[in-house]
C-alpha atoms as a PDB file:
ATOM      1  CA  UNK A   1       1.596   3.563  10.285  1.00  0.00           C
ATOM      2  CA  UNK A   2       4.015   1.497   7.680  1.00  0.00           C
ATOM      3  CA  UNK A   3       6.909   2.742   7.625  1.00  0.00           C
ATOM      4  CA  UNK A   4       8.848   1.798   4.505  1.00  0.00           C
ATOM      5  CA  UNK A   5       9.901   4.321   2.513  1.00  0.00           C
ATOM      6  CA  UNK A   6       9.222   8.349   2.519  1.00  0.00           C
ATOM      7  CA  UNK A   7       6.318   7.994   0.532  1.00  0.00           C
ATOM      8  CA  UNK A   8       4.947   4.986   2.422  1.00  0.00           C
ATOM      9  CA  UNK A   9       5.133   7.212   5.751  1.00  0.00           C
ATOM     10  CA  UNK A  10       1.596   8.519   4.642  1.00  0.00           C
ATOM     11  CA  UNK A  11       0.631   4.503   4.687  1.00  0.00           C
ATOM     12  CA  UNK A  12      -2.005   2.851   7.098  1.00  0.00           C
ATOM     13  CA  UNK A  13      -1.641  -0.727   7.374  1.00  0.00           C
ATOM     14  CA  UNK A  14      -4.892  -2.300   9.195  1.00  0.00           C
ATOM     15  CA  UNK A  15      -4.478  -6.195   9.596  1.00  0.00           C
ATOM     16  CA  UNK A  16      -7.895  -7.750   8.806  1.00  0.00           C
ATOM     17  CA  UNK A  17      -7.893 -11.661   9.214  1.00  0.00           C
ATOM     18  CA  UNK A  18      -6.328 -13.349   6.621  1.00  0.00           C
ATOM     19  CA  UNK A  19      -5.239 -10.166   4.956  1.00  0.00           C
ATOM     20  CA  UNK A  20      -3.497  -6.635   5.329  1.00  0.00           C
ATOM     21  CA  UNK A  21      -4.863  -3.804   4.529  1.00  0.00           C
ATOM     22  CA  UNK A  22      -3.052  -0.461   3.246  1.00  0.00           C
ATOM     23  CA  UNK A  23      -4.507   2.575   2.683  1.00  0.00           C
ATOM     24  CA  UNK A  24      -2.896   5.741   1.283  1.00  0.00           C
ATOM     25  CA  UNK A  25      -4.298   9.275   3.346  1.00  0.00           C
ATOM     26  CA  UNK A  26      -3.893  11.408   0.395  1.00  0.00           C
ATOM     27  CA  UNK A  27      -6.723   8.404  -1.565  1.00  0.00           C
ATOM     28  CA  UNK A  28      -9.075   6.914   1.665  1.00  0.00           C
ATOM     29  CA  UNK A  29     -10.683   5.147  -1.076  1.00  0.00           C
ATOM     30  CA  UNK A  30      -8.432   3.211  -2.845  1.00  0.00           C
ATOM     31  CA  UNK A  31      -7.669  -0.044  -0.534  1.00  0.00           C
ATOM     32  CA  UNK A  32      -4.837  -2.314  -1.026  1.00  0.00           C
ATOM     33  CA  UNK A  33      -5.119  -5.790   0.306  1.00  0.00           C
ATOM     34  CA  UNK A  34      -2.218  -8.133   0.712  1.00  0.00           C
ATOM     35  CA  UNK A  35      -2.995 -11.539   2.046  1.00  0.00           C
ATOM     36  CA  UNK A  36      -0.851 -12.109   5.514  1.00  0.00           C
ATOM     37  CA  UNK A  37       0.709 -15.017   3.673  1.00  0.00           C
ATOM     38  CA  UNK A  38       2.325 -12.550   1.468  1.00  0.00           C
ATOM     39  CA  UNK A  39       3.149  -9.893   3.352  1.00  0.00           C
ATOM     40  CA  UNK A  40       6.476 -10.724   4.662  1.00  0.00           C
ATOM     41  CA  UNK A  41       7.034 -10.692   0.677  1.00  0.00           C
ATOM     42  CA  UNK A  42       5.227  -7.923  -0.011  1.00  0.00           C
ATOM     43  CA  UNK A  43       6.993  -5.812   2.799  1.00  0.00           C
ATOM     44  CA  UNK A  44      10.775  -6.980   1.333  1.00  0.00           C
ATOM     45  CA  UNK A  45       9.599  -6.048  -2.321  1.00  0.00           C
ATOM     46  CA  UNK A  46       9.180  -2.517  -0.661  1.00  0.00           C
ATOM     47  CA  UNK A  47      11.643  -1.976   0.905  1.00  0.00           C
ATOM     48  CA  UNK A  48      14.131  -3.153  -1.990  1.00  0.00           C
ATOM     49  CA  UNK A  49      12.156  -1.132  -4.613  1.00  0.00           C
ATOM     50  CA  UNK A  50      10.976  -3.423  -6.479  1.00  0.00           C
ATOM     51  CA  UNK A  51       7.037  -2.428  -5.321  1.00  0.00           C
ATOM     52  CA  UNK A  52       6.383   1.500  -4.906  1.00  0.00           C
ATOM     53  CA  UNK A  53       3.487   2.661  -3.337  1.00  0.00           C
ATOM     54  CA  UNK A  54       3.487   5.935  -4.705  1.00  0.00           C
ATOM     55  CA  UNK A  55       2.815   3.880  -8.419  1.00  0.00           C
ATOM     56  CA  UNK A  56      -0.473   2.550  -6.586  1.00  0.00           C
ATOM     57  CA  UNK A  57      -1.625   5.869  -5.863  1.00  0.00           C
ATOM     58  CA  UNK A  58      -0.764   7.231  -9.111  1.00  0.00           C
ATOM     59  CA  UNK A  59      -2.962   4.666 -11.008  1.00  0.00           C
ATOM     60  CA  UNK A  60      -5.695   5.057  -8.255  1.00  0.00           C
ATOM     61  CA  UNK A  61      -6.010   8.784  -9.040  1.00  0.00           C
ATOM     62  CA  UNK A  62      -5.583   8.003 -13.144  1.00  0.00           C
ATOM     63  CA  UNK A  63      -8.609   5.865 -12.547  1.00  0.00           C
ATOM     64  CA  UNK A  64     -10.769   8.319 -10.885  1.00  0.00           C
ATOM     65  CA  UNK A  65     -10.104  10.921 -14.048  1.00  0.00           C
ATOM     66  CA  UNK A  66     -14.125  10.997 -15.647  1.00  0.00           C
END
């Protein structure tokens, strides 16, 4: 598990290759990849708040509304 912020604690991170995956267990089926290139990045925009997962899943379940 990723552990980045409180919300982030229910956060898989599954390294594929060249890329990262994260998926949310409240939303399976909405995948986040982040290229390993970025993820050192990606991890720091976290963690300072400048990315917030929660926002992801928000948007994920907006786009599942019929």
């Amino acid at each position: 598990m990723l552990q980045m912020s409180h919300d982030a604690s229910r956060v898989a991170a599954k390294r594929i290759n060249d890329h990262v995956e994260l998926i949310h267990v409240d939303n399976p089926d909405a995948v986040l990849e982040v290229p390993r290139r970025d993820w050192e990045a990606f991890t720091a925009a976290v963690k300072s708040g400048a990315f917030d997962l929660e926002t992801l899943n928000r948007q994920a379940e907006g786009s599942n509304v019929a």
